[in-house]
Protein backbone atom coordinates (compact mmCIF):
# COMPACT_ATOMS: atom_id res chain seq x y z
CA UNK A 1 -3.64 -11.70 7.22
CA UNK A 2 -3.53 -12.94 3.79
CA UNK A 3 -6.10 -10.98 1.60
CA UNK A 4 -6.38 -11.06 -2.21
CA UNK A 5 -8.99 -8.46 -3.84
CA UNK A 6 -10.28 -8.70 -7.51
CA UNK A 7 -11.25 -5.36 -8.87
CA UNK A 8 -8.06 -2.82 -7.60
CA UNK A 9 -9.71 0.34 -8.62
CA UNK A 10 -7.61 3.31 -6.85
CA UNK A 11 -6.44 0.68 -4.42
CA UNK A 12 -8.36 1.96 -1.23
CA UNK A 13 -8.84 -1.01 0.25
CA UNK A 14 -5.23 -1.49 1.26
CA UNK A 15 -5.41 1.56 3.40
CA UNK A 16 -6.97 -1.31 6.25
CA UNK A 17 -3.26 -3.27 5.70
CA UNK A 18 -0.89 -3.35 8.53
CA UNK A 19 2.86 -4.36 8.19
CA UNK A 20 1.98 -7.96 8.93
CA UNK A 21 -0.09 -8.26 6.17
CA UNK A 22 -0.18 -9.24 2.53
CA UNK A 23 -2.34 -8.23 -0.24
CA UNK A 24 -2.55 -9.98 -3.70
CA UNK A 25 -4.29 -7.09 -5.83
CA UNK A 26 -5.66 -8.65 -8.88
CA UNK A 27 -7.05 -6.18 -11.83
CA UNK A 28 -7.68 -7.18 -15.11
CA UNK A 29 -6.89 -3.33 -16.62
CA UNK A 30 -3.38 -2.09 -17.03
CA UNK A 31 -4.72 1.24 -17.07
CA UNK A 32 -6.32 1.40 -13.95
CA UNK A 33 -3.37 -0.36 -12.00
CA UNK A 34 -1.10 2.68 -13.61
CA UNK A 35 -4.01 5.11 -12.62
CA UNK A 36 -4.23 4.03 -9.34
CA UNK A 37 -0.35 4.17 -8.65
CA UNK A 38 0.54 7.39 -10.50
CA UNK A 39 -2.95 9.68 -8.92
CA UNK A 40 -3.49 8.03 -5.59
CA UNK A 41 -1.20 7.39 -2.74
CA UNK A 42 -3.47 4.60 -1.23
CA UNK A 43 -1.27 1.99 -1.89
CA UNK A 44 2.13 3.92 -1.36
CA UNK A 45 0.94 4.65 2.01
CA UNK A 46 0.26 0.77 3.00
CA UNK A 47 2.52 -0.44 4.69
CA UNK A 48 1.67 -4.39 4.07
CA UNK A 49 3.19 -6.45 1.28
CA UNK A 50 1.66 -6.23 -1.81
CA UNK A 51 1.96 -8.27 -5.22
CA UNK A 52 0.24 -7.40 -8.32
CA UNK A 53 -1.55 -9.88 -10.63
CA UNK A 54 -2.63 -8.74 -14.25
CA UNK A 55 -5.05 -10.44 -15.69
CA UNK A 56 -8.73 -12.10 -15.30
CA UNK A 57 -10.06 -12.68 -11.82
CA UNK A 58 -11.19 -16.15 -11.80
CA UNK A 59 -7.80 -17.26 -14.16
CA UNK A 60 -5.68 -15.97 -11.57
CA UNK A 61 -7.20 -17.28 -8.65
CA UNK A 62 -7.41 -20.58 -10.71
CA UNK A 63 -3.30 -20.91 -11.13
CA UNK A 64 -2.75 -19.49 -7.29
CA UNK A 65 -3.24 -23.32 -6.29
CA UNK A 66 -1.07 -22.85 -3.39
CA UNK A 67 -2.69 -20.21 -1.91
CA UNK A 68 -5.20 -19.83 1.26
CA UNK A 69 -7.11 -16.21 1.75
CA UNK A 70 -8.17 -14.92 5.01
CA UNK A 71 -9.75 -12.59 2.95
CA UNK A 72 -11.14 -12.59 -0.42
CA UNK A 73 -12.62 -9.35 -1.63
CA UNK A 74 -14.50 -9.38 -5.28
CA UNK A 75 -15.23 -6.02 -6.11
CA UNK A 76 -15.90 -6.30 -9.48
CA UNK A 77 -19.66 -6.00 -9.94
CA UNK A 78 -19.80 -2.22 -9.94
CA UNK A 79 -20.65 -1.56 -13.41
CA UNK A 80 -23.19 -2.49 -15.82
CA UNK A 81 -21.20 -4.81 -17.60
CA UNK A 82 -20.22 -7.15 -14.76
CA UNK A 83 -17.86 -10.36 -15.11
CA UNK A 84 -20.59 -12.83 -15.31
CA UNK A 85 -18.13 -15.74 -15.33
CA UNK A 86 -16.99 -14.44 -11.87
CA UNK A 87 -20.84 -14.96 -10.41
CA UNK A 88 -21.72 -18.78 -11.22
CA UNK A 89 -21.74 -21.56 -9.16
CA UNK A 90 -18.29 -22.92 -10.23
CA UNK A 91 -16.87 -19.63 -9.50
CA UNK A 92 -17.93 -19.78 -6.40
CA UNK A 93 -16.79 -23.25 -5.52
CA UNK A 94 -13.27 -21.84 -6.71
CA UNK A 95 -13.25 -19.17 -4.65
CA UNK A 96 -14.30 -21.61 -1.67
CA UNK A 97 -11.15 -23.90 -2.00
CA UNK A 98 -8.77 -20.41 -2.13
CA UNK A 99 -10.30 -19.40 1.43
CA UNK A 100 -7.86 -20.64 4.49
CA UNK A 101 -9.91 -21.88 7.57
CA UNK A 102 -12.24 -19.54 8.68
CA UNK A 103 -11.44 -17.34 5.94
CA UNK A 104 -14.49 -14.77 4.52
CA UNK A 105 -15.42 -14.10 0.97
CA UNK A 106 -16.67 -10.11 0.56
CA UNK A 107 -18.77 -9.35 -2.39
CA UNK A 108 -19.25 -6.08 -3.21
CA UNK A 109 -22.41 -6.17 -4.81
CA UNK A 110 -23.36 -1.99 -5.04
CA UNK A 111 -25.00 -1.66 -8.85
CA UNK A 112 -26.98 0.85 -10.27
CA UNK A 113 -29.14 -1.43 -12.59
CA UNK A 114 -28.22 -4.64 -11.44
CA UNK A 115 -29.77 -6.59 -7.85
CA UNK A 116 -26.81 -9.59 -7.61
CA UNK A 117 -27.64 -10.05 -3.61
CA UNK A 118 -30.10 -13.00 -4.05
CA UNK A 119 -27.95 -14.61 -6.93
CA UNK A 120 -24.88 -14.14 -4.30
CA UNK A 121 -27.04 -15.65 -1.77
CA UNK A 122 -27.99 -18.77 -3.48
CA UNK A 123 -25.38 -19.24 -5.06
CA UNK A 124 -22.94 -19.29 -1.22
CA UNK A 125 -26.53 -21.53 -0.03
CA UNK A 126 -25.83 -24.21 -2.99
CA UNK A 127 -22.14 -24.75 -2.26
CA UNK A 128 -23.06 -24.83 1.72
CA UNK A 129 -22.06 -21.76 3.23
CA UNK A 130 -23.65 -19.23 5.17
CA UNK A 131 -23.90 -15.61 3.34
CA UNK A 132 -24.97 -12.24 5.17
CA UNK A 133 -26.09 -8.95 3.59
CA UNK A 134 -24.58 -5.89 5.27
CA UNK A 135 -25.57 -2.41 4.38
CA UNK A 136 -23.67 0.67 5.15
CA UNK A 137 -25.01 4.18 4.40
CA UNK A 138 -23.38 6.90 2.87
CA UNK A 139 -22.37 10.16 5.07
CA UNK A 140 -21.99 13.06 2.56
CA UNK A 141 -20.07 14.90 5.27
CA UNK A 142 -17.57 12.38 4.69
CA UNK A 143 -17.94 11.96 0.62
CA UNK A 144 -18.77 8.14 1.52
CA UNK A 145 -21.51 6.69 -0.92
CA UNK A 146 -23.94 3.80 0.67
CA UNK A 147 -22.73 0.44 0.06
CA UNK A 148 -24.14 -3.43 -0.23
CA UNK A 149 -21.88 -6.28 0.43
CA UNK A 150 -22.79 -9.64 0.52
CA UNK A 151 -20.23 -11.91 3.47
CA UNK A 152 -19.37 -15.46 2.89
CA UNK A 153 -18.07 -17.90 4.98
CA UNK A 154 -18.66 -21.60 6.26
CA UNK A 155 -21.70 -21.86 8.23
CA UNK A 156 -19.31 -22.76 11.88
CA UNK A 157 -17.37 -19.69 11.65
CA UNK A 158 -17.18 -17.88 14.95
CA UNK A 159 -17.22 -14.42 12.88
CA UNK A 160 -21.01 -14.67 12.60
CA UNK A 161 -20.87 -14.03 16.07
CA UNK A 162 -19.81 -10.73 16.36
CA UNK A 163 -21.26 -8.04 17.37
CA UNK A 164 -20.38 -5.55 14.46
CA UNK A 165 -22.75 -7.93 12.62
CA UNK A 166 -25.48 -8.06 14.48
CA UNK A 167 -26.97 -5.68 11.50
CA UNK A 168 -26.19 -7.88 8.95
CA UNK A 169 -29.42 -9.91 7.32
CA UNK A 170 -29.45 -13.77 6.24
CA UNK A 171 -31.73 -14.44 3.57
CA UNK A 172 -35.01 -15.97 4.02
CA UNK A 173 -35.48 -19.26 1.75
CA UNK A 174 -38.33 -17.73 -0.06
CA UNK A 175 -35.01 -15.31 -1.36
CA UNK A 176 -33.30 -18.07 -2.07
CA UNK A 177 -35.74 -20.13 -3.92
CA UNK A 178 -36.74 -17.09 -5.82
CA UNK A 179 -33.05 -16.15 -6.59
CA UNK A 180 -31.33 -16.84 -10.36
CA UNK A 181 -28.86 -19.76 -10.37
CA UNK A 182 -26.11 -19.21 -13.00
CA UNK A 183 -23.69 -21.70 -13.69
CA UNK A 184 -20.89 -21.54 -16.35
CA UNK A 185 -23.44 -23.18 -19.15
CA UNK A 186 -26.14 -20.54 -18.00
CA UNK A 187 -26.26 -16.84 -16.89
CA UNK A 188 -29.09 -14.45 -17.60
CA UNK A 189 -28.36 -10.60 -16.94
CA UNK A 190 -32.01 -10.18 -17.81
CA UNK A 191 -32.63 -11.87 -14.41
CA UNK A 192 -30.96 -9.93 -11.63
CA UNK A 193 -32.23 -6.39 -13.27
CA UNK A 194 -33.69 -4.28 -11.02
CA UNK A 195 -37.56 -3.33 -11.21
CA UNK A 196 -38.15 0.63 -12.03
């Protein structure tokens, strides 16, 4: 498979890479690329090919013109000061033309303060694919935290078939005509905060 992920953190997700595989890793923090190479072994142990990218999400993935994704994790919404240019319709239409046939988009969309799963949603709806919400839940026995992530794809891909989804929720269109629309002229963090 061909995966690129924005947002390397320690790097864990290349622990699901197998020999055939390649990863572009794409982190906008030298610091955390050195971090997660010098304290973790994730990416020593994976055995796939991987290539480094330094630099802003959506300006890399804008110059990799050549390139087709089967997979292309964002995982860069964590915080409270999220990439807002990375969560607008023409990002998304970007990220659309870097996915090979049949290839998924994975937003990891777990926030603290902010609710980005209808804005994801509407967002996928506008440029005419099909998003799902899957929810996992945490197992302190296993130090895993619960996590939201939003799956993108055309509307025709088999995938949505599967049985390891039959958990996963579409949104309803009240969702999606309730849902912010940001575009790069307009963005509103005011609007995806969540209600205390």
């Amino acid at each position: 498979l061909e995966t690129c992920v924005v947002g390397l953190g320690c790097g864990v997700l290349t622990v699901y890479g197998r020999e055939s595989d390649n990863f572009d890793l794409v982190e906008i923090n030298p610091a955390v690329v050195e971090i997660a190479k010098k304290h973790f072994s994730f990416m020593r142990d994976c055995p796939s090919n991987l290539t480094h990218h330094l630099g802003d999400g959506r300006l890399v993935l804008e110059r990799m013109t050549e390139k087709k994704f089967d997979l292309l994790v964002l995982d860069a919404f964590s915080s409270d000061a999220i990439p807002a240019h990375m969560m607008t319709y023409e990002a998304v239409q970007l990220f659309r033309n870097r996915l090979a046939d049949q290839g998924v988009m994975a937003v990891h969309v777990s926030n603290t303060h902010l609710n980005l799963v209808p804005l994801v949603h509407r967002l996928c709806d506008a440029a005419g694919l099909t998003s799902r919400t899957v929810r996992s839940k945490g197992d302190p026995q296993r130090c895993t935290s619960s996590a939201i992530w939003v799956l993108v794809t055309e509307p025709e891909n088999p995938i949505w078939k599967d049985e390891l989804l039959a958990e996963s929720t579409l949104p309803t269109q009240s969702e999606l005509s309730g849902a912010p629309f940001w575009t790069d002229q307009h963005h509103n963090l005011v609007s995806v905060l969540r209600a205390w």
